[in-house]
PDB file of N, CA and C in Angstrom:
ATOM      1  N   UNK A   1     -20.362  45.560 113.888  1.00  0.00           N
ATOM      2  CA  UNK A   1     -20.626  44.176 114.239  1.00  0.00           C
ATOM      3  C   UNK A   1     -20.414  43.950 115.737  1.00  0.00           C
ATOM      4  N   UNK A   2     -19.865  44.780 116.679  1.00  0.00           N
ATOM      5  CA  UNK A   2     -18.771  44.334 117.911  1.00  0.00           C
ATOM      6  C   UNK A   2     -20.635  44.706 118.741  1.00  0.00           C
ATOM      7  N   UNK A   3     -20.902  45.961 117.958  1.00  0.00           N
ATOM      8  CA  UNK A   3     -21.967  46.390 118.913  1.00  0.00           C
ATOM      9  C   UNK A   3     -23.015  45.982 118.758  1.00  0.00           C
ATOM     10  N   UNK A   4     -23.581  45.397 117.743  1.00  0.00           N
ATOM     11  CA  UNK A   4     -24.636  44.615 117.322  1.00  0.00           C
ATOM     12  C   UNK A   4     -24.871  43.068 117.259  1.00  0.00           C
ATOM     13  N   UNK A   5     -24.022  42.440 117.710  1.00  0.00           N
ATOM     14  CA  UNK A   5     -23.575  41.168 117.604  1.00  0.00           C
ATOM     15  C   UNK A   5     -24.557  40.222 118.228  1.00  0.00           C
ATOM     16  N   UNK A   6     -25.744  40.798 118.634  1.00  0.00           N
ATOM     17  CA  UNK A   6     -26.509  39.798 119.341  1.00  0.00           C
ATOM     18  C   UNK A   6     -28.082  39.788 118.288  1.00  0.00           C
ATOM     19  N   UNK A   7     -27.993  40.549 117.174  1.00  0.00           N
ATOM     20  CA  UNK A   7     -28.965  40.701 116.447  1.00  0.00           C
ATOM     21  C   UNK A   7     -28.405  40.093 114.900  1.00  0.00           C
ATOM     22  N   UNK A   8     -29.485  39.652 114.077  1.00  0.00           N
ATOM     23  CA  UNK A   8     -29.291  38.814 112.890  1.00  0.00           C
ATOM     24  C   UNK A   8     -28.046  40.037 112.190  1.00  0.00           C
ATOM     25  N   UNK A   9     -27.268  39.493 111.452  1.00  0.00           N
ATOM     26  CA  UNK A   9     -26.423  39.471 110.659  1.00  0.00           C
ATOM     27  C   UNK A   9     -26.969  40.246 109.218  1.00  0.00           C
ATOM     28  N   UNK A  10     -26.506  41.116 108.666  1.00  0.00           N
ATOM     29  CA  UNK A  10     -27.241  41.997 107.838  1.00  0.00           C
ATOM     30  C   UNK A  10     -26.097  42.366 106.671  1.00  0.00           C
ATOM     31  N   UNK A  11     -25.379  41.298 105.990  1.00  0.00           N
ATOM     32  CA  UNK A  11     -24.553  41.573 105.241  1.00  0.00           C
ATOM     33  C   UNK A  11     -24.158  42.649 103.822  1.00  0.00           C
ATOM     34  N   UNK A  12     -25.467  42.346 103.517  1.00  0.00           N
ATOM     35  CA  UNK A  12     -25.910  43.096 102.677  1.00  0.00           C
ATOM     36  C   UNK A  12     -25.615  44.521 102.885  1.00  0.00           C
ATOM     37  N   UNK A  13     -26.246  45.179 104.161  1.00  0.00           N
ATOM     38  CA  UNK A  13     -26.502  46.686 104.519  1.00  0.00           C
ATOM     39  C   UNK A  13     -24.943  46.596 105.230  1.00  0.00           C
ATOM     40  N   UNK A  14     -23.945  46.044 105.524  1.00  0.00           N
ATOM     41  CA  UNK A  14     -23.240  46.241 105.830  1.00  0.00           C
ATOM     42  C   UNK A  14     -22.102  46.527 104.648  1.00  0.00           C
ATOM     43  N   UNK A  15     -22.112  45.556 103.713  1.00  0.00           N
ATOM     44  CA  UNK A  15     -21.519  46.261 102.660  1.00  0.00           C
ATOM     45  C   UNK A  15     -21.942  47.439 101.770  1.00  0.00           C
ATOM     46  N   UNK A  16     -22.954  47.470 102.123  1.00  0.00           N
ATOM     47  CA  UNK A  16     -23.330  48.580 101.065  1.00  0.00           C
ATOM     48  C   UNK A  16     -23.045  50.412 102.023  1.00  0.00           C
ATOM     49  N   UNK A  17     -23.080  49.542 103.515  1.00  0.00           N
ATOM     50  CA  UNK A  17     -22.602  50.637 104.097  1.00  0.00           C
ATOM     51  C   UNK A  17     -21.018  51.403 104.365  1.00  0.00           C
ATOM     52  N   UNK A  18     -20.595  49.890 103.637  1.00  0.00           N
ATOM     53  CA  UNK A  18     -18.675  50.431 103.272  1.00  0.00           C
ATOM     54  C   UNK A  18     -18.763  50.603 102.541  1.00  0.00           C
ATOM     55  N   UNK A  19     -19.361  50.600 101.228  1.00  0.00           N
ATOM     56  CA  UNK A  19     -19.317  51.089  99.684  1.00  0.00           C
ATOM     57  C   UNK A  19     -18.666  49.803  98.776  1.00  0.00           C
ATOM     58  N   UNK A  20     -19.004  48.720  99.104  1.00  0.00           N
ATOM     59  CA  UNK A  20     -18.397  47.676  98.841  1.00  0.00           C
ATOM     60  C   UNK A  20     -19.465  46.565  98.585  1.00  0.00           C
ATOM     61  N   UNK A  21     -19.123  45.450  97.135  1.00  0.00           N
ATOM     62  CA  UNK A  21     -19.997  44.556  97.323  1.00  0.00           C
ATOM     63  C   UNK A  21     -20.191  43.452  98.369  1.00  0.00           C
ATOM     64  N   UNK A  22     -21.507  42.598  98.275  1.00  0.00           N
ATOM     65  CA  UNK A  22     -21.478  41.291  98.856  1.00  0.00           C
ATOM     66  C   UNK A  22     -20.077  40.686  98.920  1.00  0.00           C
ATOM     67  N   UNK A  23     -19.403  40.239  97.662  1.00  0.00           N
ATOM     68  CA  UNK A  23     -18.623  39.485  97.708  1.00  0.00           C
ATOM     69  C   UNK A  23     -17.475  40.213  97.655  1.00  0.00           C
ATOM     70  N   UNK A  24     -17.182  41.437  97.544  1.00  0.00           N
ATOM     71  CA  UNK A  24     -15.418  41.770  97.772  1.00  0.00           C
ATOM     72  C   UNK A  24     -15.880  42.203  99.719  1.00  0.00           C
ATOM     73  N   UNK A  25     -16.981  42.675 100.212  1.00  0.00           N
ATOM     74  CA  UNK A  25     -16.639  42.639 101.688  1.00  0.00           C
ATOM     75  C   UNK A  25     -16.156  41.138 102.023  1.00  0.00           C
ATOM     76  N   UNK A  26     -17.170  40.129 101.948  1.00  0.00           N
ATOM     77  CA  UNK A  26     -16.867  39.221 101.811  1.00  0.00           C
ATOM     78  C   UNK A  26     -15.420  38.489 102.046  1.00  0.00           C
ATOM     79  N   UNK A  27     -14.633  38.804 101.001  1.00  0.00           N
ATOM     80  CA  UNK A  27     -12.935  38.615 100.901  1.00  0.00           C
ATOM     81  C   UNK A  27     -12.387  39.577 101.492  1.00  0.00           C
ATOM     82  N   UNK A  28     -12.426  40.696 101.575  1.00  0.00           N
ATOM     83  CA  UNK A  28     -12.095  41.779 102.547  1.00  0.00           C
ATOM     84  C   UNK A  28     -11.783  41.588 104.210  1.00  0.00           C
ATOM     85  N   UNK A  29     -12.623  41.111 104.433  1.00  0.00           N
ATOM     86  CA  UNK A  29     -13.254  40.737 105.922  1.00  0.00           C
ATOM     87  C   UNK A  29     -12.539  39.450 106.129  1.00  0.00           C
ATOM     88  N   UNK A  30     -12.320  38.494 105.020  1.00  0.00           N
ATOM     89  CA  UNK A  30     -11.630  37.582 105.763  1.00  0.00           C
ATOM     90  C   UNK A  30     -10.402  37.785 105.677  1.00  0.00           C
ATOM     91  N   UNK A  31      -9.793  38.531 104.819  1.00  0.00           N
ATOM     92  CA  UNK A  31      -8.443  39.165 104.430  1.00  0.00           C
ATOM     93  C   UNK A  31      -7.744  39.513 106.248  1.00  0.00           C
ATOM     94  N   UNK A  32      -8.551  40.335 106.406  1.00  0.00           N
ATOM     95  CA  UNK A  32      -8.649  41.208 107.492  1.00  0.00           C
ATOM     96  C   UNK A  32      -8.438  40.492 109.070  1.00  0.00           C
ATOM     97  N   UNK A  33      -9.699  39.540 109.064  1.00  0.00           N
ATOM     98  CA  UNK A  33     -10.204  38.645 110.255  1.00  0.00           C
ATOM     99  C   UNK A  33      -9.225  37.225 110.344  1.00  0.00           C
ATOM    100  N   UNK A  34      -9.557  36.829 109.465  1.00  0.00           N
ATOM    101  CA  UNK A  34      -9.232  35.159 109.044  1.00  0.00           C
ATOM    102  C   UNK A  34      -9.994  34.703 109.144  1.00  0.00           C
ATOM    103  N   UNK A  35     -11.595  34.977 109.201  1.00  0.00           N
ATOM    104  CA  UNK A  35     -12.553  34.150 109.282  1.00  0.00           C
ATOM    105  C   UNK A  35     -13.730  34.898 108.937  1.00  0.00           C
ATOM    106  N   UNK A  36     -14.651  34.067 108.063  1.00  0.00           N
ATOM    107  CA  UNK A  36     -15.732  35.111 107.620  1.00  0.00           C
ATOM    108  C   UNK A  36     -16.496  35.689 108.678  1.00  0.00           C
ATOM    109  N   UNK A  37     -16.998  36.338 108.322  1.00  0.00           N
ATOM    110  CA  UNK A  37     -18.391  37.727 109.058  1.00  0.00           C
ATOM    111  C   UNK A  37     -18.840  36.938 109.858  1.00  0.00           C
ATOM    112  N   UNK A  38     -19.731  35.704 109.592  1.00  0.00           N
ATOM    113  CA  UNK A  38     -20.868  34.794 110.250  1.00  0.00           C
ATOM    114  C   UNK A  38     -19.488  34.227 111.446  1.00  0.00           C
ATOM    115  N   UNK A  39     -18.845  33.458 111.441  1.00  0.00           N
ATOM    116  CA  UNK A  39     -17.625  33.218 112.162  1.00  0.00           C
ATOM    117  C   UNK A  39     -17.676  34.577 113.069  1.00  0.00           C
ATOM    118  N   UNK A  40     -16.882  35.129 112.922  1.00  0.00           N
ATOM    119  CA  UNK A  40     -16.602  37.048 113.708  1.00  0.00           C
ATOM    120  C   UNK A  40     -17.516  36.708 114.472  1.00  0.00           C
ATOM    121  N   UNK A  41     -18.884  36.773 113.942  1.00  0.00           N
ATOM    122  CA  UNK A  41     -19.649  37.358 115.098  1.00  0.00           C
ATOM    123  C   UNK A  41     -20.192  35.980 115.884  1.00  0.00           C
ATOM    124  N   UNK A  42     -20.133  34.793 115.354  1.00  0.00           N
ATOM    125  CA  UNK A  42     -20.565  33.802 116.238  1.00  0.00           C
ATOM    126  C   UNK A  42     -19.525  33.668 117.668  1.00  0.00           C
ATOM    127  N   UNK A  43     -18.325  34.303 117.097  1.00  0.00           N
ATOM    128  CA  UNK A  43     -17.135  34.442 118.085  1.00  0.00           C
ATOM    129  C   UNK A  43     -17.113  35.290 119.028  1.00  0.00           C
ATOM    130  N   UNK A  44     -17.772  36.577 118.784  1.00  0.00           N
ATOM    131  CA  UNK A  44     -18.191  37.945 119.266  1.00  0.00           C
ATOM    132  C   UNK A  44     -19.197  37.294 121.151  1.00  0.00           C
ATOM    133  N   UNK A  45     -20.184  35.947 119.759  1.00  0.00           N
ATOM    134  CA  UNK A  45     -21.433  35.798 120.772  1.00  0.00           C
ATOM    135  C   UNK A  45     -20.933  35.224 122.093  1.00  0.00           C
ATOM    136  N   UNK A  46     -20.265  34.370 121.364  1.00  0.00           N
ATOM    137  CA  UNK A  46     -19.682  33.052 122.607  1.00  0.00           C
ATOM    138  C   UNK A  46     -18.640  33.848 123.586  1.00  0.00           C
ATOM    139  N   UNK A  47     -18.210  34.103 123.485  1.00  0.00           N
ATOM    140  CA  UNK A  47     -16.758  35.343 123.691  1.00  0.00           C
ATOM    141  C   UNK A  47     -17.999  35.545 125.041  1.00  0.00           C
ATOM    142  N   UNK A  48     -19.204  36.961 124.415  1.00  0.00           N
ATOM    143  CA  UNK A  48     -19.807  37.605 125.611  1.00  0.00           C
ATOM    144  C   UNK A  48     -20.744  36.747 126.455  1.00  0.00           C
ATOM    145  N   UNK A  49     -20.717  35.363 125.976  1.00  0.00           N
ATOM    146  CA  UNK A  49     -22.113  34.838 126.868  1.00  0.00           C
ATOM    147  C   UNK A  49     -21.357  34.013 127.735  1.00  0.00           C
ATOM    148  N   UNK A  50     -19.848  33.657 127.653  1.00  0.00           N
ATOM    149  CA  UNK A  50     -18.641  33.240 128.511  1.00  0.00           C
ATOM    150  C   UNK A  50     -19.237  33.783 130.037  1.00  0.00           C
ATOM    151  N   UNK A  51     -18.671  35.635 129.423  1.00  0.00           N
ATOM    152  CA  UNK A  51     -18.502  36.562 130.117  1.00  0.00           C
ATOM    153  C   UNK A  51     -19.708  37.093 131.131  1.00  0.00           C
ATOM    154  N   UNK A  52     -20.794  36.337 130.106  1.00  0.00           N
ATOM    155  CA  UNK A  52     -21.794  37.179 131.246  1.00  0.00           C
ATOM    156  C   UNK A  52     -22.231  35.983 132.126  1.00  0.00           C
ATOM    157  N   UNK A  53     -21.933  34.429 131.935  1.00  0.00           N
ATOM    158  CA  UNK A  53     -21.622  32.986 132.904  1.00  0.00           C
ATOM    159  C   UNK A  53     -20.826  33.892 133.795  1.00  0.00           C
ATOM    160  N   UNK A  54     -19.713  33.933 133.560  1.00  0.00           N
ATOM    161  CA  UNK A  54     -18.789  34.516 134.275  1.00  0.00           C
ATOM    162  C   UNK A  54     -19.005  35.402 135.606  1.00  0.00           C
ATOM    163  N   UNK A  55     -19.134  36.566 135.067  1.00  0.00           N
ATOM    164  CA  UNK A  55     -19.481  37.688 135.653  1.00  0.00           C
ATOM    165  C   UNK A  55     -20.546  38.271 135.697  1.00  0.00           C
ATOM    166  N   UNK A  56     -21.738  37.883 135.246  1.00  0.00           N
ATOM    167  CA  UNK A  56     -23.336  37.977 135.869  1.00  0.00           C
ATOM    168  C   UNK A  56     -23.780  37.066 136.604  1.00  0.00           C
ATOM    169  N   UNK A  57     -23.112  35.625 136.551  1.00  0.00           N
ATOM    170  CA  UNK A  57     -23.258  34.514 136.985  1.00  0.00           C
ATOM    171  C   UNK A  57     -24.866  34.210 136.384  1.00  0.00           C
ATOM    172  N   UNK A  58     -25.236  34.309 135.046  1.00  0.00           N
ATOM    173  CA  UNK A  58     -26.149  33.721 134.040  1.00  0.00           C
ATOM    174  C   UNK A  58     -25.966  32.036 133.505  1.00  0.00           C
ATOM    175  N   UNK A  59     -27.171  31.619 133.680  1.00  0.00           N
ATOM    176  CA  UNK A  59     -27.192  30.081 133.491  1.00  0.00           C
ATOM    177  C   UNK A  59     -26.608  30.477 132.185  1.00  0.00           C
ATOM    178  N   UNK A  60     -26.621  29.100 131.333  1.00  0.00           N
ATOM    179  CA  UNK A  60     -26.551  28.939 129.679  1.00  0.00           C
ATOM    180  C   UNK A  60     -27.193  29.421 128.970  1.00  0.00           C
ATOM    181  N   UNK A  61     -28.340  28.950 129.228  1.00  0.00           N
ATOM    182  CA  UNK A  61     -29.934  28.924 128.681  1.00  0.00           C
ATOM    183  C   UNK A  61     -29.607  30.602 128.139  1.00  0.00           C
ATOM    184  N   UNK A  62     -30.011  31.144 129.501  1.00  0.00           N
ATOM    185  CA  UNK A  62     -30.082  32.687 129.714  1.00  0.00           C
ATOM    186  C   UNK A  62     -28.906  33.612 129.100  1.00  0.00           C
ATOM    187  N   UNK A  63     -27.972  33.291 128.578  1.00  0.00           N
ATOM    188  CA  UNK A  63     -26.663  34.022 128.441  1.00  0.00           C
ATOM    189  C   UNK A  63     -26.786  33.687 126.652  1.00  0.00           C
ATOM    190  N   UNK A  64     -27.356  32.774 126.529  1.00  0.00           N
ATOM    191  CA  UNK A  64     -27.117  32.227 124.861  1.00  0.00           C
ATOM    192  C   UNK A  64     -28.529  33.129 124.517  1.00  0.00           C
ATOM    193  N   UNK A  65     -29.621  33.365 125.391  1.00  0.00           N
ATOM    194  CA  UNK A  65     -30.464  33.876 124.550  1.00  0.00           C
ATOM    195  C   UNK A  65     -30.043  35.333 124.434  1.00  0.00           C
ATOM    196  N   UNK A  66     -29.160  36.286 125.562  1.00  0.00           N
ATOM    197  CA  UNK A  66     -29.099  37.184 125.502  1.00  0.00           C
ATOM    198  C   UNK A  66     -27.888  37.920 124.256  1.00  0.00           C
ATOM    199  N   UNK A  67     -27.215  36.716 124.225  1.00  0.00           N
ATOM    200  CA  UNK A  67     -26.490  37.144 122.945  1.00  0.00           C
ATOM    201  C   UNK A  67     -27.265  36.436 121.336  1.00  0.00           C
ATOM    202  N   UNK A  68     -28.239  36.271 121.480  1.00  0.00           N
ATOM    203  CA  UNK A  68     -28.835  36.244 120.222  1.00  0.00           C
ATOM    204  C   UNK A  68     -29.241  34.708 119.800  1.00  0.00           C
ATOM    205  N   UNK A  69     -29.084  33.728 120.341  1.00  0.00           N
ATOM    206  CA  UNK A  69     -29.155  32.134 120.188  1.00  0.00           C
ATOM    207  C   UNK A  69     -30.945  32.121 120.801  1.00  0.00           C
ATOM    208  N   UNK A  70     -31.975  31.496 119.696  1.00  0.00           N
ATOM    209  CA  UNK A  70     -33.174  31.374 120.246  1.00  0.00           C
ATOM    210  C   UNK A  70     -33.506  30.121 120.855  1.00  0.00           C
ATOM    211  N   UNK A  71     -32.436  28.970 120.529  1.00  0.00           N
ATOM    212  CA  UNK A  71     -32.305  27.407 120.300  1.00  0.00           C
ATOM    213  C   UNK A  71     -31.217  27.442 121.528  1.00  0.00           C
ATOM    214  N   UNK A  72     -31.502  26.885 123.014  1.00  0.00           N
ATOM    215  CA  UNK A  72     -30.760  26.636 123.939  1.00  0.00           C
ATOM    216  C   UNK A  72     -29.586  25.816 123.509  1.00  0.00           C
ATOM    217  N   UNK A  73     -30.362  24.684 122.749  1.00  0.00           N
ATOM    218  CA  UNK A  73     -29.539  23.488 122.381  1.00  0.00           C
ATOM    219  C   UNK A  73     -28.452  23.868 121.534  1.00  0.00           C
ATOM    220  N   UNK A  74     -28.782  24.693 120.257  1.00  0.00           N
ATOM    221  CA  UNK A  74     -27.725  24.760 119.181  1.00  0.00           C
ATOM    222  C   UNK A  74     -26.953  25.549 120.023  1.00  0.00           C
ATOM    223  N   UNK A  75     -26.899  26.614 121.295  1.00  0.00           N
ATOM    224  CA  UNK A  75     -26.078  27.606 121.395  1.00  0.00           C
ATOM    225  C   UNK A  75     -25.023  26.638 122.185  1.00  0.00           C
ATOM    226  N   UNK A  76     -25.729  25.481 122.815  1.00  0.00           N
ATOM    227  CA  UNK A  76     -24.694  24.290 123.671  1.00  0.00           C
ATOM    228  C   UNK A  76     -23.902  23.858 122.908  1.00  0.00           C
ATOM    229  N   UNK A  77     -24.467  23.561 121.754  1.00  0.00           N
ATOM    230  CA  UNK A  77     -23.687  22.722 120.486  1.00  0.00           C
ATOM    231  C   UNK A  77     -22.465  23.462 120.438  1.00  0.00           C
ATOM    232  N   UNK A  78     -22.766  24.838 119.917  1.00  0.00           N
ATOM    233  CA  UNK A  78     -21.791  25.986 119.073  1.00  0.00           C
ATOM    234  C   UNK A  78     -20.839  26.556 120.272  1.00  0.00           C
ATOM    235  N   UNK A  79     -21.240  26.621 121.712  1.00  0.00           N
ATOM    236  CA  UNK A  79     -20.286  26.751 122.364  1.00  0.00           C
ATOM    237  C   UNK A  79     -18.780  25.552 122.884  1.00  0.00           C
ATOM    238  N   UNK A  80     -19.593  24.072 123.010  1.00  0.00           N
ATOM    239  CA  UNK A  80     -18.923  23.316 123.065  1.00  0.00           C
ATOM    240  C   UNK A  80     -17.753  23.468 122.340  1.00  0.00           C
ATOM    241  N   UNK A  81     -18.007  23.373 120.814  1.00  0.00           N
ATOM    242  CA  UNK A  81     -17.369  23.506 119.116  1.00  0.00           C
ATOM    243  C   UNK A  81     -15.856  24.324 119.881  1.00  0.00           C
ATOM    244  N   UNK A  82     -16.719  25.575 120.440  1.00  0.00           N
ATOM    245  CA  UNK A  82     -15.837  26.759 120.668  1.00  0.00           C
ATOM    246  C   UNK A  82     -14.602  26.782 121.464  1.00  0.00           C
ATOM    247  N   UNK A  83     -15.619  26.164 122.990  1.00  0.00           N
ATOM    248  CA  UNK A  83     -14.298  26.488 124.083  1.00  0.00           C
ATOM    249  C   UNK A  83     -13.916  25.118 124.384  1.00  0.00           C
ATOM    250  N   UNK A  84     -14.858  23.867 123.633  1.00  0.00           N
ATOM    251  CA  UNK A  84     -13.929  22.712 124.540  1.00  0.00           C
ATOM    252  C   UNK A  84     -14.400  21.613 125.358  1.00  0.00           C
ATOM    253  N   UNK A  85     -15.431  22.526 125.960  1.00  0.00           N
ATOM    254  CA  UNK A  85     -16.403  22.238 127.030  1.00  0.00           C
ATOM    255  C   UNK A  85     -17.996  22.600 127.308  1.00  0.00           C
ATOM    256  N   UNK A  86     -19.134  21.917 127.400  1.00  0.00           N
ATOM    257  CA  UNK A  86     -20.128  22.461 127.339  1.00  0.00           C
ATOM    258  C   UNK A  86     -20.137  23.746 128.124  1.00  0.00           C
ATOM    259  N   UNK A  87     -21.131  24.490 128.672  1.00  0.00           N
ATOM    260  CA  UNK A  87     -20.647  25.936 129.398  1.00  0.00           C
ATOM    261  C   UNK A  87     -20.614  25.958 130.217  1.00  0.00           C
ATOM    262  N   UNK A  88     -21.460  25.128 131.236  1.00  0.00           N
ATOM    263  CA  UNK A  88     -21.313  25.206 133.089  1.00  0.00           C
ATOM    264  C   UNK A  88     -20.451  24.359 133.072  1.00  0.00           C
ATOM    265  N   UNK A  89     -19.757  23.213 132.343  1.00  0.00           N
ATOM    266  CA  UNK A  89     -18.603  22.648 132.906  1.00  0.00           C
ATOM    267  C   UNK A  89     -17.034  23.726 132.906  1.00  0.00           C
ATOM    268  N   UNK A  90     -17.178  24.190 131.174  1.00  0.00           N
ATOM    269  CA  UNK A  90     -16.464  25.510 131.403  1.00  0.00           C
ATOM    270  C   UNK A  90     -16.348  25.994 132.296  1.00  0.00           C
ATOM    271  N   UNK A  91     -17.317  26.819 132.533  1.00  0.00           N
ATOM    272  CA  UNK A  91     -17.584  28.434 133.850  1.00  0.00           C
ATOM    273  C   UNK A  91     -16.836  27.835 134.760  1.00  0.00           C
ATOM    274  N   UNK A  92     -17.494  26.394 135.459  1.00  0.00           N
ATOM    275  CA  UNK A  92     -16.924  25.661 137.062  1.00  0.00           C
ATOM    276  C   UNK A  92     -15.286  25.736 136.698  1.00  0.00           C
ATOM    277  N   UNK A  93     -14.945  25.203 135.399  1.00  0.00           N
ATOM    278  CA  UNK A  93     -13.299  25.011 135.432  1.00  0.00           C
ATOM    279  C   UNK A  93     -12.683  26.448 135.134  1.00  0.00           C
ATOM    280  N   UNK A  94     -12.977  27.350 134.825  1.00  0.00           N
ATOM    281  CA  UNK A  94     -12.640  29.201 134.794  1.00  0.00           C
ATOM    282  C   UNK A  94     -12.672  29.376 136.267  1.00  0.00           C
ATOM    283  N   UNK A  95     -13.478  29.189 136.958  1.00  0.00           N
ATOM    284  CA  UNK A  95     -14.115  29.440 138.716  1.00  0.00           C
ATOM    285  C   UNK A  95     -12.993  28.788 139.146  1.00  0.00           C
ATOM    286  N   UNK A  96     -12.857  27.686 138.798  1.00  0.00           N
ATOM    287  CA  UNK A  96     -11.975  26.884 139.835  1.00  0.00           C
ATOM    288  C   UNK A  96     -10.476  27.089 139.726  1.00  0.00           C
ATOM    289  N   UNK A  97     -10.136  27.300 138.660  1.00  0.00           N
ATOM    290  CA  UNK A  97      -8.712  27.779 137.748  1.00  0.00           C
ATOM    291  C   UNK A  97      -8.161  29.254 138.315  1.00  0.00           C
ATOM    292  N   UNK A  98      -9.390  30.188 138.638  1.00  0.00           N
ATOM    293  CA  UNK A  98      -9.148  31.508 138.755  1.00  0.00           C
ATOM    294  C   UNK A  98      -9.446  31.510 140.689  1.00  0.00           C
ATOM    295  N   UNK A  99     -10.064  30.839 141.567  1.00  0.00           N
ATOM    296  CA  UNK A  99      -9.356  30.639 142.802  1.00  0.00           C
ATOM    297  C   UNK A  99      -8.409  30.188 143.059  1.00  0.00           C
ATOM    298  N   UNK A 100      -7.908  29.039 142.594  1.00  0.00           N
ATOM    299  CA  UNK A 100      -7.055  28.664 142.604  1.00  0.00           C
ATOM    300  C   UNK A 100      -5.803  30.000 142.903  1.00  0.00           C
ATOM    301  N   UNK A 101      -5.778  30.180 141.787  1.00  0.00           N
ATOM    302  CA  UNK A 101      -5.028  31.664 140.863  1.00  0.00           C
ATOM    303  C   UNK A 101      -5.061  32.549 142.201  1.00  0.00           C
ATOM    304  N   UNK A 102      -5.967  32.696 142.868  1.00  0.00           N
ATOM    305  CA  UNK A 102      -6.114  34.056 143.810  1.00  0.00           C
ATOM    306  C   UNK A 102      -5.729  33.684 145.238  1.00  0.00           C
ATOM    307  N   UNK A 103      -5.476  32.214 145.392  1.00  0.00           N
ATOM    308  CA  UNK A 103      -5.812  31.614 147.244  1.00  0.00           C
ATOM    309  C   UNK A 103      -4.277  31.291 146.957  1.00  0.00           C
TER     310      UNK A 103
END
């Protein structure tokens, strides 16, 4: 999932590739995580499209499509949800937090 995380979600072939059903990966995974599969990896997405604002210096737009979001808008939505803040207000307050930090 860590390495694929920007492509649809394939639950199925993933349990069947632990030897495990739909529904005991399912409970497994949240056993494990604390949060189901779809969660994990929506966390995975936001997590790297932070990172590539960050440190590619990638608009929104561009960073949500590259981790797998085809819908600019929903990836604004689902990041907000996430960190707090839509994402360029984010990034500016990470930027500004982390000079701060360095001057």
């Amino acid at each position: 999932m860590r390495t694929k995380f920007d492509q649809p979600l394939r639950i199925e072939e993933i349990a069947s590739e632990s030897g495990m059903s739909v529904s005991g990966f399912h409970h497994h995974f949240k056993a494990v995580t604390a949060m189901s599969p779809l969660q994990f990896q929506k966390q995975l997405r936001l997590q790297e499209a932070r990172r590539l604002m960050l440190g590619e210096r990638l608009d929104a737009a561009s960073a949500g499509f590259r981790v797998g979001y085809d819908d600019a808008s929903h990836f604004n939505r689902e990041y907000k949800k996430h960190f707090g803040l839509p994402p360029l207000r984010d990034v500016e307050r990470l930027r500004e937090s982390a000079s701060r930090a360095a001057g």
